[in-house]
Protein backbone atom coordinates (compact mmCIF):
# COMPACT_ATOMS: atom_id res chain seq x y z
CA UNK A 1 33.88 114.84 139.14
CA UNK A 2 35.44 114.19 135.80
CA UNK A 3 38.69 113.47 137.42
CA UNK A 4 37.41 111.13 140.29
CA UNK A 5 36.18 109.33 137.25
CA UNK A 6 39.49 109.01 135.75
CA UNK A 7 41.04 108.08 138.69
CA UNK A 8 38.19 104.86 139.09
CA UNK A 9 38.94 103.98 135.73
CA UNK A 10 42.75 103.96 136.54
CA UNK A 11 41.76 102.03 139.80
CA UNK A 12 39.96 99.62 138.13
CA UNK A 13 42.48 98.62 135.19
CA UNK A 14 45.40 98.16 138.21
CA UNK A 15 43.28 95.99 140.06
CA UNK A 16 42.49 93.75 136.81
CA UNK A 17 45.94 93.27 135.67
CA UNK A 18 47.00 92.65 138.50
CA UNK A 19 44.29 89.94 138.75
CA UNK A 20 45.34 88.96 135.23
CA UNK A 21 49.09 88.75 136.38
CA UNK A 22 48.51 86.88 139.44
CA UNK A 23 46.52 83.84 137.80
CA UNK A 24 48.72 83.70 135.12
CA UNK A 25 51.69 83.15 138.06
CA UNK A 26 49.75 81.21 140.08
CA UNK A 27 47.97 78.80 137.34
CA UNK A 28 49.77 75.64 138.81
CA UNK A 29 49.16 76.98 142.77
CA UNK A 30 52.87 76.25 144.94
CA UNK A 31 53.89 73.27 142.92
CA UNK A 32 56.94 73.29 141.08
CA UNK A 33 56.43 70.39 138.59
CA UNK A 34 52.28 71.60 137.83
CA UNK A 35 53.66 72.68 134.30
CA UNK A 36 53.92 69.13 133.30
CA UNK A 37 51.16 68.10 131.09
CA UNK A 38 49.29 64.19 131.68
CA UNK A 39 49.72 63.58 128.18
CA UNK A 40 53.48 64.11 128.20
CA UNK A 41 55.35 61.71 130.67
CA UNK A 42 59.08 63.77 130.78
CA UNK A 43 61.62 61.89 132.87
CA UNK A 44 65.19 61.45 132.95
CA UNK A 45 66.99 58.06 132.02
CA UNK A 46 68.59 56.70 135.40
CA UNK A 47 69.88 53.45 133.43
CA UNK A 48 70.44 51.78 130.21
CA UNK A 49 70.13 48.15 129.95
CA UNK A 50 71.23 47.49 126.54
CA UNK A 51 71.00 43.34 127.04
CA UNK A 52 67.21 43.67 128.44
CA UNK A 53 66.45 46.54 125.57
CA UNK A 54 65.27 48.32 129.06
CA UNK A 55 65.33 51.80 130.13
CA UNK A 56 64.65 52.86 133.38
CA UNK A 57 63.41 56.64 133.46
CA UNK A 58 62.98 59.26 136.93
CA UNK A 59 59.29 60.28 136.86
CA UNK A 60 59.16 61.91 140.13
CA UNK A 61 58.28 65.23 138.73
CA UNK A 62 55.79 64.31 135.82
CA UNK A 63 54.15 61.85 138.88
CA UNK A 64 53.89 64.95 141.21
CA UNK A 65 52.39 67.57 138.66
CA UNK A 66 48.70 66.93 140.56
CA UNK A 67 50.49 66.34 144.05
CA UNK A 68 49.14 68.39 146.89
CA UNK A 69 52.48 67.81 148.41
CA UNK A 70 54.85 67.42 146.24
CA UNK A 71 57.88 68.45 148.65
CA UNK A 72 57.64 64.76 149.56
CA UNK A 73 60.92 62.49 149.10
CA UNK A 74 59.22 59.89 147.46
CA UNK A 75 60.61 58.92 144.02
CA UNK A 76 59.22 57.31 141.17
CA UNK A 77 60.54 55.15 138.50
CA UNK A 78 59.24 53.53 135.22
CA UNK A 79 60.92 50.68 132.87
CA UNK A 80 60.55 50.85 129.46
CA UNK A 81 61.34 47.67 127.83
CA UNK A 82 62.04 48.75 123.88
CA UNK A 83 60.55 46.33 120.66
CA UNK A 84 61.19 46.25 117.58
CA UNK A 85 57.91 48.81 117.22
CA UNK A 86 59.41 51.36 119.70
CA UNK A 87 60.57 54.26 117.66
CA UNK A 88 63.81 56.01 119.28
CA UNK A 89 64.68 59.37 118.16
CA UNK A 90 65.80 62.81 118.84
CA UNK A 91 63.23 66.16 118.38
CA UNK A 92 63.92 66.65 114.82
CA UNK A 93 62.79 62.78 114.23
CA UNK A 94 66.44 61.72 113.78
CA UNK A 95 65.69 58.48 114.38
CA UNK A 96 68.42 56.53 116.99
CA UNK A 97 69.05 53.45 118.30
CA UNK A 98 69.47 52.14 122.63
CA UNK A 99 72.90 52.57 122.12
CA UNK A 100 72.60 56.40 121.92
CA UNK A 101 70.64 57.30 125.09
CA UNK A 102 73.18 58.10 127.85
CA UNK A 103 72.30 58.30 131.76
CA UNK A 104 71.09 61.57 132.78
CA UNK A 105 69.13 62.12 129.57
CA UNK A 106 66.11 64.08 129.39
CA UNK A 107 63.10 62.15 127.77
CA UNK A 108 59.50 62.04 126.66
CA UNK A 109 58.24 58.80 126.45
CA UNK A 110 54.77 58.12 124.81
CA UNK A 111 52.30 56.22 125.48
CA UNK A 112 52.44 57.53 129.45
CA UNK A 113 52.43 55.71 132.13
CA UNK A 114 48.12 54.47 133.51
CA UNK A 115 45.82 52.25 134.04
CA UNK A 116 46.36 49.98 131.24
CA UNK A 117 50.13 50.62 130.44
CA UNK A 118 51.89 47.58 129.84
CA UNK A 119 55.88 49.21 129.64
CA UNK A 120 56.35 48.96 125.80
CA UNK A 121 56.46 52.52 124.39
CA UNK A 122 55.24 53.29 121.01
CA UNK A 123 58.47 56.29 120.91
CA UNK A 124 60.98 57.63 123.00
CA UNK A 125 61.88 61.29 121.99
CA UNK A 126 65.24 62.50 123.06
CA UNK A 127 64.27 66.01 124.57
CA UNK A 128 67.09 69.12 124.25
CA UNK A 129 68.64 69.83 127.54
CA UNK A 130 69.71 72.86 128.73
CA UNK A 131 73.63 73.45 130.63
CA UNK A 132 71.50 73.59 134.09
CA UNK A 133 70.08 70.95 133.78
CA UNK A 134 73.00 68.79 132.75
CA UNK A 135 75.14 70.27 135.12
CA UNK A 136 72.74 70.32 137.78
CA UNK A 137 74.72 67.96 140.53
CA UNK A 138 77.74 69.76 140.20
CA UNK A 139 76.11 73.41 140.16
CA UNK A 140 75.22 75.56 143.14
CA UNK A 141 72.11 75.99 144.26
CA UNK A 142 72.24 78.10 147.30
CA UNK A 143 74.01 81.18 145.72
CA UNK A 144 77.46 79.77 147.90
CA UNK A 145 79.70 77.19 146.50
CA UNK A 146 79.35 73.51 145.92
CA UNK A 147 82.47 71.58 146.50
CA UNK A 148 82.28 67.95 144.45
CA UNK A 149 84.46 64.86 145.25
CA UNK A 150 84.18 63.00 141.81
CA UNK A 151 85.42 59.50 142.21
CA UNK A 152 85.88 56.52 140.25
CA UNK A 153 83.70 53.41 140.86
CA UNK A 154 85.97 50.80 142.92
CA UNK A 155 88.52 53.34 144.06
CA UNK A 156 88.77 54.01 148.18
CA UNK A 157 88.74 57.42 148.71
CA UNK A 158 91.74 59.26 150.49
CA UNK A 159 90.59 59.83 153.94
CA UNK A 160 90.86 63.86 153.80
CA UNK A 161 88.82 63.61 150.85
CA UNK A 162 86.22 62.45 153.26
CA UNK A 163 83.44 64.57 155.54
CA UNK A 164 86.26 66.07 157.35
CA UNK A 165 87.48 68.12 154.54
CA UNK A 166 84.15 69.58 154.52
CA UNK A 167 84.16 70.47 158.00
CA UNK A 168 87.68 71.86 157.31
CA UNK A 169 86.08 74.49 154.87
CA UNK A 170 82.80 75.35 157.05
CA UNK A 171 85.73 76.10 159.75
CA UNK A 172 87.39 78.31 156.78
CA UNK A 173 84.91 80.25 155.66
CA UNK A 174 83.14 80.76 159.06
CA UNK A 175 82.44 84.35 159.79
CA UNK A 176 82.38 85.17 156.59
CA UNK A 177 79.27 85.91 154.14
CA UNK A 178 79.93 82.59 151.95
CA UNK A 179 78.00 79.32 151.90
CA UNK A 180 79.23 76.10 150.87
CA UNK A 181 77.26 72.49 150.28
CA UNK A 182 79.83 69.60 149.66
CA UNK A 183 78.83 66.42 147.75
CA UNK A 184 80.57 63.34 146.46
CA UNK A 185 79.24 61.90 143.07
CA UNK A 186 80.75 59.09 140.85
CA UNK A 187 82.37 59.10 137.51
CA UNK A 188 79.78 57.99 135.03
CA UNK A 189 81.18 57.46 131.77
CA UNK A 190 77.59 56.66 130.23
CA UNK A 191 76.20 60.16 131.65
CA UNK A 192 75.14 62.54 129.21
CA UNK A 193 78.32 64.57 129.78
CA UNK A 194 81.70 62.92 129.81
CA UNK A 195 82.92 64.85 132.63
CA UNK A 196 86.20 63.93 132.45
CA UNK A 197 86.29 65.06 129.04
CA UNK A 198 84.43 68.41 128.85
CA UNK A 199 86.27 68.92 132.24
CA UNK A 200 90.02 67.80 130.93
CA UNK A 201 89.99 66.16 134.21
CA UNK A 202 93.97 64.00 134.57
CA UNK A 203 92.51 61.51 137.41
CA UNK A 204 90.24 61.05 139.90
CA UNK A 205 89.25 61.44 142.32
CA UNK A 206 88.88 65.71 141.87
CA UNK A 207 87.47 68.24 143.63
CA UNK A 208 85.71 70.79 141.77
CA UNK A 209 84.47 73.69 143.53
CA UNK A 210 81.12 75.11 141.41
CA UNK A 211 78.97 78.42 141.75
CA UNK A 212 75.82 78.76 140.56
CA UNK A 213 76.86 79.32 137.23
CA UNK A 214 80.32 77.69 136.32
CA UNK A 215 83.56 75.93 137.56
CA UNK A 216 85.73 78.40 139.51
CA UNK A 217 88.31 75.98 140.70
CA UNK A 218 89.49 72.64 140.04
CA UNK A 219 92.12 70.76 141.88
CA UNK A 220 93.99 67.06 143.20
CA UNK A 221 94.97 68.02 146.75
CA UNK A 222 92.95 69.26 149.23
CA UNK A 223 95.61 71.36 150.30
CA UNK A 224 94.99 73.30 147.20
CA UNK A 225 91.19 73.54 147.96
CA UNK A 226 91.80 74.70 151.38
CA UNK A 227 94.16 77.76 149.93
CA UNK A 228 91.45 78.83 147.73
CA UNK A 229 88.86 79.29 149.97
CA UNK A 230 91.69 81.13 152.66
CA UNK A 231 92.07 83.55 149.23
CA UNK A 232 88.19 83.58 148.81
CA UNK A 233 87.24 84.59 151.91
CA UNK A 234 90.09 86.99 152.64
């Protein structure tokens, strides 16, 4: 008897942490951006328009925290025109000016976005960001490779720096257990990384071949690219 006891009581604790563990996984249900709070609009700065004293931030996420579907590819943007009462600064209230907030930047911008907002922020806090997310288009996110084609604004691109190239590696690495996504961004020298810095990168355009974690090859001829993935996948 005593030990039938026992084992209830054991029985019983089990079944209420795991209660406990699942709400405390499933608090916002299957959406990803639930976490984000109504009071706290987070977006990332998609341009700086230093003549208008304009920002325009992404919002998607913050917009979708209630979203039932939030899987959706609608997008959703916000302009912040900045006065001489909008207060600019970084978390440790290091106060900056327009000139310091770079594409791609993380922010919090208060008052949010409702009914009665009229697109003059009282402050615009310049949130931390972590490498992920300010590598995220160059990173993999498939656990495979992601092969980027940064280019200059205004340049052509070289013809086998086109799809085909891309079709050239899928050919490469077919039969083996290796993924691969392929993407061509643009040189933004107002992005919150100077890639071309950070990156020692000589001229563009480059191809940059990314895991999920870091660069693993960088390279001018696609040649080249094509002989690392041969020695990859051997």
């Amino acid at each position: 008897m005593q030990r039938n006891i026992i084992f209830l009581i054991f029985f019983l604790f089990v079944i209420s942490l795991a209660s406990a563990c699942s709400k405390s996984e499933g608090d916002y249900g299957d959406n990803p951006y639930g976490h984000y709070e109504d009071d706290k609009m987070i977006g990332k700065v998609l341009e700086v328009n230093k003549g208008e004293s304009s920002i325009v931030v992404d919002i998607s996420k913050w917009e979708k925290r209630n979203s039932k579907n939030p899987w959706t590819d609608e997008g959703y943007s916000y302009k912040a025109t900045i006065t001489d009462e909008t207060v600019i600064m970084h978390e440790d209230e290091n106060k900056v000016s327009i000139g310091d907030i770079k594409n791609g930047q993380k922010v919090l911008v208060n008052p949010p976005r409702g009914d009665d907002f009229k697109g003059h922020p009282v402050e615009i806090i310049l949130l931390e960001m972590s490498y992920e997310e300010k590598y995220a288009r160059l990173l993999s996110h498939n656990d495979g490779f992601n092969v980027v084609v940064m280019y200059e604004d205004g340049k052509k691109l070289p013809k086998e720096m086109q799809e085909s190239f891309y079709k050239n590696v899928l050919e490469i690495l077919e039969g083996t257990e290796h993924r691969v996504n392929a993407s061509w961004m643009r040189y933004d020298e107002d992005y919150v990384v100077d890639f071309k810095e950070v990156l020692d990168i000589e001229q563009f355009p480059v191809l940059l071949v990314y895991d999920e974690e870091e660069l693993l090859f960088k390279t001018y001829r696609v040649d080249e690219l094509y002989k690392f993935f041969k020695d990859w996948g051997s």
